[in-house]
PDB file of N, CA and C in Angstrom:
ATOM      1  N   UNK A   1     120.930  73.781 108.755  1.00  0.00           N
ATOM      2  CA  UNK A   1     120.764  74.382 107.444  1.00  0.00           C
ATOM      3  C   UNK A   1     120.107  75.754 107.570  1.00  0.00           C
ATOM      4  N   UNK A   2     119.056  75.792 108.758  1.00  0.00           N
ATOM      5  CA  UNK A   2     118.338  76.842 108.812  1.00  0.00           C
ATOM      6  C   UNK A   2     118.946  77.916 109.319  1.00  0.00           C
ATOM      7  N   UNK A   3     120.322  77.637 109.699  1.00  0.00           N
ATOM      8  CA  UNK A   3     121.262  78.781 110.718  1.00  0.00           C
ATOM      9  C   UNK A   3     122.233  78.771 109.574  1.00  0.00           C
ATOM     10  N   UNK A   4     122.646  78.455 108.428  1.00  0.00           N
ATOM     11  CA  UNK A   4     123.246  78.875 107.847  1.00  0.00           C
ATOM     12  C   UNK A   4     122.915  79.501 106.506  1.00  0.00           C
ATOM     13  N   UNK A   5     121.341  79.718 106.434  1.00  0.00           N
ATOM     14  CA  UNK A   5     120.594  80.537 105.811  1.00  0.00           C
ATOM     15  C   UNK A   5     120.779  81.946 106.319  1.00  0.00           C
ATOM     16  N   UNK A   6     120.489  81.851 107.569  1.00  0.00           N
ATOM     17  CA  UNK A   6     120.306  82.802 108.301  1.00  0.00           C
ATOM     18  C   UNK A   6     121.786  83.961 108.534  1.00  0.00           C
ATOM     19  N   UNK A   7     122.974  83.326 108.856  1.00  0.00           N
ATOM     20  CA  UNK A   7     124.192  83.827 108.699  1.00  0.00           C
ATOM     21  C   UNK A   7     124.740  84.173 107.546  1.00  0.00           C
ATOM     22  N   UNK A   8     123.872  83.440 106.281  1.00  0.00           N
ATOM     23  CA  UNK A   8     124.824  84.217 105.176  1.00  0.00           C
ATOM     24  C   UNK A   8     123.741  85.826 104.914  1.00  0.00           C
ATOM     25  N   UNK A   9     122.651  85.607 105.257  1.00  0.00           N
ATOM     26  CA  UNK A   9     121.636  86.535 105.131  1.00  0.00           C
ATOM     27  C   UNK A   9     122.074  87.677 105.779  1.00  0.00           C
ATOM     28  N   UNK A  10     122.719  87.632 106.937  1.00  0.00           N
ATOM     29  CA  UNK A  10     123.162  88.764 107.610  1.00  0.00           C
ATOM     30  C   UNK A  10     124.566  88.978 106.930  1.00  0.00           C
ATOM     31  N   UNK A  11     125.319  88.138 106.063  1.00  0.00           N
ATOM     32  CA  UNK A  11     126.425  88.583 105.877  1.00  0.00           C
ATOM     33  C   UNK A  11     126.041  89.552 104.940  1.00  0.00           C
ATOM     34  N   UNK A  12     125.385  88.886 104.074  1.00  0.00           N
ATOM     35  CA  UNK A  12     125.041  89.904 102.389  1.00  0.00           C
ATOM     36  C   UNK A  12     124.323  90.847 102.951  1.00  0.00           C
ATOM     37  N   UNK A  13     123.595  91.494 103.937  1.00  0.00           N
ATOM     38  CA  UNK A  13     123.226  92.497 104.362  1.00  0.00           C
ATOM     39  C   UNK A  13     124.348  93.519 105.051  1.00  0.00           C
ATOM     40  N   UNK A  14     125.391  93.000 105.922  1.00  0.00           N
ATOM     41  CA  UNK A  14     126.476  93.723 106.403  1.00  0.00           C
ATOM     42  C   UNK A  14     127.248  94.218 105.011  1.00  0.00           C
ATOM     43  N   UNK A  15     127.328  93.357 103.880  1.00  0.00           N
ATOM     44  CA  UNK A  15     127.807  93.873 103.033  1.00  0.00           C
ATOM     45  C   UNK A  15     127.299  95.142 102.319  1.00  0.00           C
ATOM     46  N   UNK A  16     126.237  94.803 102.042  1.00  0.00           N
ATOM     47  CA  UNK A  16     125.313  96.016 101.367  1.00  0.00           C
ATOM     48  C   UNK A  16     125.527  97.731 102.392  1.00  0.00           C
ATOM     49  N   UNK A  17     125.435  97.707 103.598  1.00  0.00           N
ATOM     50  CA  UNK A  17     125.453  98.558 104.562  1.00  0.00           C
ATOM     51  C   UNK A  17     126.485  99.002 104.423  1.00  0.00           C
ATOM     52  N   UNK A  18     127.894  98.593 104.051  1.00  0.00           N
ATOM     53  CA  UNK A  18     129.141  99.213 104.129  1.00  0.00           C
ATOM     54  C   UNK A  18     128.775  99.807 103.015  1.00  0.00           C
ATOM     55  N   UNK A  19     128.625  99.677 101.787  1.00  0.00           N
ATOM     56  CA  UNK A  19     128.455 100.223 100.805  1.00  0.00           C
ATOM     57  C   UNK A  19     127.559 101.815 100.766  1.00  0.00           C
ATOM     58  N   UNK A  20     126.190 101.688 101.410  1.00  0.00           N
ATOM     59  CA  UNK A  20     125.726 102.678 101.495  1.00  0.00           C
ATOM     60  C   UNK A  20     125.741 103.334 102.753  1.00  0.00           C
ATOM     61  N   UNK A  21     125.692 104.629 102.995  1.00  0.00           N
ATOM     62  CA  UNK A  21     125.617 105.523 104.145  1.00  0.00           C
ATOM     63  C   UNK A  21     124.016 105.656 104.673  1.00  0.00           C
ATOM     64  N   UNK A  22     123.978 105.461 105.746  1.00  0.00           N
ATOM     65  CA  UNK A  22     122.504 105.518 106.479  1.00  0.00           C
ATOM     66  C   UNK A  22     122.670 106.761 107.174  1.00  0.00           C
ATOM     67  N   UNK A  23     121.605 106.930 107.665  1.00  0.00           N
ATOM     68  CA  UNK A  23     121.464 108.077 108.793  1.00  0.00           C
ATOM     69  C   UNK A  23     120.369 108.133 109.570  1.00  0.00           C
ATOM     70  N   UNK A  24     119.985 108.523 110.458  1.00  0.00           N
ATOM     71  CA  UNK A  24     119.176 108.372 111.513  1.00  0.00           C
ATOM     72  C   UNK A  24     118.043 109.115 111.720  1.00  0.00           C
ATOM     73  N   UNK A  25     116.671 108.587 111.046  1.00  0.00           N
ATOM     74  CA  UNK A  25     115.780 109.724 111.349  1.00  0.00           C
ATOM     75  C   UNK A  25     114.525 109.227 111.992  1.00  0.00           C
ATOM     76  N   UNK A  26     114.204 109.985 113.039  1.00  0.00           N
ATOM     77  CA  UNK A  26     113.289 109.373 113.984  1.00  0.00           C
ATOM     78  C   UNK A  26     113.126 107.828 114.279  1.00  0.00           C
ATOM     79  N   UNK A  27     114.622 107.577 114.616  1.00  0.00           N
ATOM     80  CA  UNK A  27     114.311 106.392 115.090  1.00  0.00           C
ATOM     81  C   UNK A  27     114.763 105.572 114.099  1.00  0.00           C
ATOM     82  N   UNK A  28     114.875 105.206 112.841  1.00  0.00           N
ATOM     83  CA  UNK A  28     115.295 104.669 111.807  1.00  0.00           C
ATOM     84  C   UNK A  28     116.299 105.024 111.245  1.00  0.00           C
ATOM     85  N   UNK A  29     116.951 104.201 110.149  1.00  0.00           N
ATOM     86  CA  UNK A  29     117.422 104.557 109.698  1.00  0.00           C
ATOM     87  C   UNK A  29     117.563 104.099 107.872  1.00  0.00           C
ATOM     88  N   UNK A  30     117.749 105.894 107.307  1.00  0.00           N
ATOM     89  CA  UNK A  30     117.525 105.826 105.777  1.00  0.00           C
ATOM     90  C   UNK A  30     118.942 106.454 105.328  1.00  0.00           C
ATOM     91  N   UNK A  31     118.659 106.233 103.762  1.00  0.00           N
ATOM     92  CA  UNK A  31     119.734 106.301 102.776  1.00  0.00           C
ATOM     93  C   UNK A  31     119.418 107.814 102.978  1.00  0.00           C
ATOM     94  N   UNK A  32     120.491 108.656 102.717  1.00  0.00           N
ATOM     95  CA  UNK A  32     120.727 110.133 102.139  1.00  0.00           C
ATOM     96  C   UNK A  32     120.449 110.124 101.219  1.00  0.00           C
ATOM     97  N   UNK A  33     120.815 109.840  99.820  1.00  0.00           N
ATOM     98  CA  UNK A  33     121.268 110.142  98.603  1.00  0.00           C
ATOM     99  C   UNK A  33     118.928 109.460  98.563  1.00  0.00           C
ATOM    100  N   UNK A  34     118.352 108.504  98.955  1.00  0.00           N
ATOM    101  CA  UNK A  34     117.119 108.357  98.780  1.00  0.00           C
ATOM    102  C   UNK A  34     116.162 109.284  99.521  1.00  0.00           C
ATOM    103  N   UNK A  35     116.322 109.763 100.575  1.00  0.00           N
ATOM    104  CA  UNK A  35     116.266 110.992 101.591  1.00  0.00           C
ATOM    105  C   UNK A  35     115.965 112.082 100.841  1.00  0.00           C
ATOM    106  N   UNK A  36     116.524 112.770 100.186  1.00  0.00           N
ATOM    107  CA  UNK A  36     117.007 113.549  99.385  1.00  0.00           C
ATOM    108  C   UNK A  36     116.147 113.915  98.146  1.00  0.00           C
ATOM    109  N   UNK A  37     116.198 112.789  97.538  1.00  0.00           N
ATOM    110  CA  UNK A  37     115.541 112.594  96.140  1.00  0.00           C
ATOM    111  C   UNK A  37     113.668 112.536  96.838  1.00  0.00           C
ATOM    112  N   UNK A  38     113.340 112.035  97.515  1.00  0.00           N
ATOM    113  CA  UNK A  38     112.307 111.806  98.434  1.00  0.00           C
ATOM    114  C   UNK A  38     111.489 113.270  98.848  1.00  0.00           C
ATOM    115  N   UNK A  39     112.575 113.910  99.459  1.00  0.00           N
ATOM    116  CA  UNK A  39     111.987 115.004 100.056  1.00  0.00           C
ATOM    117  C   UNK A  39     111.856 116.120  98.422  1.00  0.00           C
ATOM    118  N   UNK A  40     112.963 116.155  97.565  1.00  0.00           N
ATOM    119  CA  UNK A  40     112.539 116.651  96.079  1.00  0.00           C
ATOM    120  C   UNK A  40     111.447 116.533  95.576  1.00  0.00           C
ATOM    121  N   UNK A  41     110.942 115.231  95.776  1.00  0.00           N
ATOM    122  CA  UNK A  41     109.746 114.790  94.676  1.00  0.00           C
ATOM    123  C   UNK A  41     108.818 115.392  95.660  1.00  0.00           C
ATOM    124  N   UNK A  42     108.539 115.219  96.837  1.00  0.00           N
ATOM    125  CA  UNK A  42     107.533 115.374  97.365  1.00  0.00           C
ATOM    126  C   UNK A  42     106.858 117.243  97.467  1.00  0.00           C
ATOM    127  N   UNK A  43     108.338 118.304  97.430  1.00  0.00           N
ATOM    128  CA  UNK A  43     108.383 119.412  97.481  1.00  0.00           C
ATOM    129  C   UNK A  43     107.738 120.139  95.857  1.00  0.00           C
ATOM    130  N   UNK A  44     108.596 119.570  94.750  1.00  0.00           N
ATOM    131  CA  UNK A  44     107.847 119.524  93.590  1.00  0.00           C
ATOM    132  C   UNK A  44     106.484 119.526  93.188  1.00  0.00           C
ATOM    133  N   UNK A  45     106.077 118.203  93.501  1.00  0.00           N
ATOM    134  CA  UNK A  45     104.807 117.787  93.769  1.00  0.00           C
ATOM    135  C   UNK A  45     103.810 118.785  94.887  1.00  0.00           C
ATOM    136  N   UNK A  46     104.373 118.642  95.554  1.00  0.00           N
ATOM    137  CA  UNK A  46     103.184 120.126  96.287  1.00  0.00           C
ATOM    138  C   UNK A  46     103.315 121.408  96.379  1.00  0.00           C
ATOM    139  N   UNK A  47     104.192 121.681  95.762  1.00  0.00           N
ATOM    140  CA  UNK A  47     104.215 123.505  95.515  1.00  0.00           C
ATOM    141  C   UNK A  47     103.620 123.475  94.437  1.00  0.00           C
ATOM    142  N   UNK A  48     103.797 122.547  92.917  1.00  0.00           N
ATOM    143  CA  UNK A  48     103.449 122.402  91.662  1.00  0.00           C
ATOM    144  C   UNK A  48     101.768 122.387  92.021  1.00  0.00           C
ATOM    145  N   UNK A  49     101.253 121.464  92.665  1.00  0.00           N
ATOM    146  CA  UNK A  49      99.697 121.818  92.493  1.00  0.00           C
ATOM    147  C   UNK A  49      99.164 122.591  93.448  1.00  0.00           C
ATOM    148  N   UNK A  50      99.844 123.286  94.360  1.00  0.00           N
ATOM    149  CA  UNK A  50      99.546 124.598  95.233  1.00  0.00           C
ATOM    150  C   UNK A  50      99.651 125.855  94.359  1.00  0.00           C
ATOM    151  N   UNK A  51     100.550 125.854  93.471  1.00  0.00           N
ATOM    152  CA  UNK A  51     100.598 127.180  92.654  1.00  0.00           C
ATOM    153  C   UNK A  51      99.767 126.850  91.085  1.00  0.00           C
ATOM    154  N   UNK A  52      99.454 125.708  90.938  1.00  0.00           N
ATOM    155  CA  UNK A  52      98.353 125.363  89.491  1.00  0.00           C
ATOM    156  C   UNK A  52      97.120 125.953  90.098  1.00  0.00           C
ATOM    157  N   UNK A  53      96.484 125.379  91.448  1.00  0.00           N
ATOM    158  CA  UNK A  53      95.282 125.641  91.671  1.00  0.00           C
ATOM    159  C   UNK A  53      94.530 127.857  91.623  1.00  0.00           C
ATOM    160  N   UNK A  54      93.286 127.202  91.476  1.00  0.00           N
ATOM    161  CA  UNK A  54      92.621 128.707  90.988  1.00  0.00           C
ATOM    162  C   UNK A  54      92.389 129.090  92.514  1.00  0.00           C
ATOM    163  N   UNK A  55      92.338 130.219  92.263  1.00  0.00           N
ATOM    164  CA  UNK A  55      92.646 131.505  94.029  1.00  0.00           C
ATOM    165  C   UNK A  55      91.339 131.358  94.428  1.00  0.00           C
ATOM    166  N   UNK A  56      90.656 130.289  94.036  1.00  0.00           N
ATOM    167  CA  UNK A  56      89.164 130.295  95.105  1.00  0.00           C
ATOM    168  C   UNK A  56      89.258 129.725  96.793  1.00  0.00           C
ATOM    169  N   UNK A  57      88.926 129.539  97.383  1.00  0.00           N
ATOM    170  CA  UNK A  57      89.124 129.866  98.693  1.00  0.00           C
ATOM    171  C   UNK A  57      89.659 129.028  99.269  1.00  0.00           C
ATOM    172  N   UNK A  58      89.437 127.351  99.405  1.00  0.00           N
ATOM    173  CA  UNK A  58      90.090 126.317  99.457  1.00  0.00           C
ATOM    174  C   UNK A  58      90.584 125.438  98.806  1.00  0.00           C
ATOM    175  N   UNK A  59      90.937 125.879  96.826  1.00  0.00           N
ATOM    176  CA  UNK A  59      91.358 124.839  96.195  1.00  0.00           C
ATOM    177  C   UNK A  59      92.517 124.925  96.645  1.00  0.00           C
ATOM    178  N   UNK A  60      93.643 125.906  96.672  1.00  0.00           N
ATOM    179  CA  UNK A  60      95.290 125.808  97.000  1.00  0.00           C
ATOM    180  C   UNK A  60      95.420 124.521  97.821  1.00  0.00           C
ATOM    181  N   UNK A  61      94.741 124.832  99.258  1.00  0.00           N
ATOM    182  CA  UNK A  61      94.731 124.007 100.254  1.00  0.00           C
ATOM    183  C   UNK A  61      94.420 122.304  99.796  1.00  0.00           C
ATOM    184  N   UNK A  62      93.558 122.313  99.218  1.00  0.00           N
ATOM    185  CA  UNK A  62      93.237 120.648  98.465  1.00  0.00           C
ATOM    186  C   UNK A  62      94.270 120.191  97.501  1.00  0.00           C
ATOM    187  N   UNK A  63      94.620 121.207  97.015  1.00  0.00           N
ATOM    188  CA  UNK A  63      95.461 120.574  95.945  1.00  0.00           C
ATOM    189  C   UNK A  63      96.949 120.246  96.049  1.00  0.00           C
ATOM    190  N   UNK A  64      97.119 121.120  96.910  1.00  0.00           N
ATOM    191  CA  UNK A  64      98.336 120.995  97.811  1.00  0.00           C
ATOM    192  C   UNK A  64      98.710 119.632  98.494  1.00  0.00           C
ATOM    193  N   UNK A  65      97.654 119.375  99.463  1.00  0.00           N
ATOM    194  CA  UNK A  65      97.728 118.138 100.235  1.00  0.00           C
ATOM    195  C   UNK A  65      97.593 117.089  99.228  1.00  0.00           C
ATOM    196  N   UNK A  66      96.687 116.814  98.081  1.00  0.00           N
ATOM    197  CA  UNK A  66      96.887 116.131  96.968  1.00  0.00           C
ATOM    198  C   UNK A  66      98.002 116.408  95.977  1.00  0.00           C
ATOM    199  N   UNK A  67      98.897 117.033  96.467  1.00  0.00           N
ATOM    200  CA  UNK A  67     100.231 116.992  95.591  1.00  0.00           C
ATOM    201  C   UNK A  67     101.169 115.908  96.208  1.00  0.00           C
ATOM    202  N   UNK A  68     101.074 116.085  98.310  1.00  0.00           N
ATOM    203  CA  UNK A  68     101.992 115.805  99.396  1.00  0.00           C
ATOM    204  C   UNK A  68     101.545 114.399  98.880  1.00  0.00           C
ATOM    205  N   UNK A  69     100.267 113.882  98.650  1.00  0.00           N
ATOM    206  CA  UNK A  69      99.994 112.420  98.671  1.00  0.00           C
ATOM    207  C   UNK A  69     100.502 111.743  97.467  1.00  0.00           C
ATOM    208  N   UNK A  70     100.264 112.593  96.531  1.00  0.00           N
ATOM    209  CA  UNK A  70     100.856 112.245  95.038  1.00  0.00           C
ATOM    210  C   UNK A  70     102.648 111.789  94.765  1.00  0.00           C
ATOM    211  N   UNK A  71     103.003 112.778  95.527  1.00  0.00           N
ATOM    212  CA  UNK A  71     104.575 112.620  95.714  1.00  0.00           C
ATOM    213  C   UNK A  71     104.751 111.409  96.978  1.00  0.00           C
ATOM    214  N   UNK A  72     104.462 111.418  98.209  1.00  0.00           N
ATOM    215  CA  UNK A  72     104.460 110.037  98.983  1.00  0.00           C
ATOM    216  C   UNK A  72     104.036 109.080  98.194  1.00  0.00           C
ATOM    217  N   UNK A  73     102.899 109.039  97.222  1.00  0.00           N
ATOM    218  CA  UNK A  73     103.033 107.888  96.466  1.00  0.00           C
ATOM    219  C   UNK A  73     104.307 106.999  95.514  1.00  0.00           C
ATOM    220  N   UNK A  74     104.642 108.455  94.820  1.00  0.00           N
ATOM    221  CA  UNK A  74     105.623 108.407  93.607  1.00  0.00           C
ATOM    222  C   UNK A  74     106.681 107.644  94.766  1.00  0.00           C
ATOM    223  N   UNK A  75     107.157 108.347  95.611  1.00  0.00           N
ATOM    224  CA  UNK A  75     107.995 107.959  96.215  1.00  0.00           C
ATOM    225  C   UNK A  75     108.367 106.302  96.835  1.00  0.00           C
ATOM    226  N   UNK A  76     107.184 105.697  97.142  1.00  0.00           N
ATOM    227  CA  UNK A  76     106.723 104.330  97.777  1.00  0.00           C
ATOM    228  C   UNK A  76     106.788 103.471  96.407  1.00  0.00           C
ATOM    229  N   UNK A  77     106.415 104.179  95.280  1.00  0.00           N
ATOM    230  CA  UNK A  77     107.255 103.519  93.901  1.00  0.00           C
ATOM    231  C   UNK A  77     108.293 103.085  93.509  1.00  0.00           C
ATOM    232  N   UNK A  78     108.901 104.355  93.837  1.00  0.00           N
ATOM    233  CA  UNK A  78     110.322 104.589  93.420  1.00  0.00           C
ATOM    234  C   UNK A  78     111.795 103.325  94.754  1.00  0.00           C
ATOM    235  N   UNK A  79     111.194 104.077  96.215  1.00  0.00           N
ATOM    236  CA  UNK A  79     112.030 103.479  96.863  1.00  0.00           C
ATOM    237  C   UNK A  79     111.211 102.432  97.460  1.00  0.00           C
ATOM    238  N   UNK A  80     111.954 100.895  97.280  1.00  0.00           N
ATOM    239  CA  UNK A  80     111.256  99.395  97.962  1.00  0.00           C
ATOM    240  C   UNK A  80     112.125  99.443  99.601  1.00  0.00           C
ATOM    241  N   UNK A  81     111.164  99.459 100.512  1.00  0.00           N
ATOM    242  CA  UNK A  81     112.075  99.169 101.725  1.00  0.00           C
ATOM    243  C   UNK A  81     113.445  97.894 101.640  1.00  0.00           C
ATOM    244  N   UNK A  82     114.273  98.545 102.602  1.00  0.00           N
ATOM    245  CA  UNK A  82     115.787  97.396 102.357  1.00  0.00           C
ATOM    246  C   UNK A  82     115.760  96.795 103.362  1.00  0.00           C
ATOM    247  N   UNK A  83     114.938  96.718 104.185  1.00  0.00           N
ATOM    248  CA  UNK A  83     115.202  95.653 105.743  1.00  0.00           C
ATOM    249  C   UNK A  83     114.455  94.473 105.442  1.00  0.00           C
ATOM    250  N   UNK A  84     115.014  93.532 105.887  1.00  0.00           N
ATOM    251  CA  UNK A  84     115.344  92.802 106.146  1.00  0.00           C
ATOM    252  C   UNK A  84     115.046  91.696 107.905  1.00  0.00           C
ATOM    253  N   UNK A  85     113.449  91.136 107.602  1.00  0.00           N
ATOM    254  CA  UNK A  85     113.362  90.296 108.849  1.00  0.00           C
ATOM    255  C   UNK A  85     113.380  89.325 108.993  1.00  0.00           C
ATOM    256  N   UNK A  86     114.260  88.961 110.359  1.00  0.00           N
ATOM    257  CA  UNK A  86     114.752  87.392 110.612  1.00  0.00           C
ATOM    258  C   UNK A  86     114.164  87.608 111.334  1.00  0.00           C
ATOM    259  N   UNK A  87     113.171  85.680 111.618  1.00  0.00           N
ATOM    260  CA  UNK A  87     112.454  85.116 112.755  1.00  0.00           C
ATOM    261  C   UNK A  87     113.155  83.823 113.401  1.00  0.00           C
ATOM    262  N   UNK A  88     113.474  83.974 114.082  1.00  0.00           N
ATOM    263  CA  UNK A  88     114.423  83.059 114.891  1.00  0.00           C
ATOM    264  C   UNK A  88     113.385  81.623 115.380  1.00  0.00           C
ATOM    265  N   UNK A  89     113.817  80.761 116.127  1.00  0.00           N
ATOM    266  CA  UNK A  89     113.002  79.534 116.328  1.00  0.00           C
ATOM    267  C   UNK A  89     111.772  80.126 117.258  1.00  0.00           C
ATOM    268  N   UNK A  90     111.968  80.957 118.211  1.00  0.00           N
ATOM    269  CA  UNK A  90     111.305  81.353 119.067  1.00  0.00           C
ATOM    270  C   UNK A  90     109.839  82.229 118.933  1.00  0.00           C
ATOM    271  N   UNK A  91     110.351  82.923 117.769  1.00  0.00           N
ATOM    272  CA  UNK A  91     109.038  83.877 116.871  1.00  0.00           C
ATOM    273  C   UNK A  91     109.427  85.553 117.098  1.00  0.00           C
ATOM    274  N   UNK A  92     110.512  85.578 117.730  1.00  0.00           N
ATOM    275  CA  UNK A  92     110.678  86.915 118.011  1.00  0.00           C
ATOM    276  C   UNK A  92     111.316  87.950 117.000  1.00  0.00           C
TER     277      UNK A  92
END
């Protein structure tokens, strides 16, 4: 029963994969079309509070990196990881 959990699990996952296009980044692999939208929000988000902040000497710099975190957040919202782990009898 437990191996035919397991085989339909990989089927409905082979299915899903044809459907969307992956691509390869460092080692992984992500959606484009989420890629994309990802690197938007995050660019938004930190130019937007790099160019709000006042020209005193290190707000740009703070607010900036609190934009990069703001948008990695939004983002970890927005997209739920799609993988998928099987543990076999062995634990591996």
């Amino acid at each position: 029963m437990e191996g035919d959990l397991v085989e339909r699990n990989l089927n409905n996952h082979t299915e899903q994969d044809n459907q969307i296009e992956y691509v390869e980044v460092w080692e992984d692999l992500v959606s484009i079309r989420d890629l994309v939208i990802s690197l938007i929000i995050c660019v938004v988000t930190t130019l937007g509070l790099y160019f709000v902040a006042p020209n005193n000497s290190s707000m740009p710099l703070f607010l900036g990196l609190f934009g990069a975190l703001l948008g990695f957040g939004i983002c970890s919202f927005i997209f739920k990881p799609k993988r998928n782990f099987i543990e076999d009898k062995e634990g591996k």
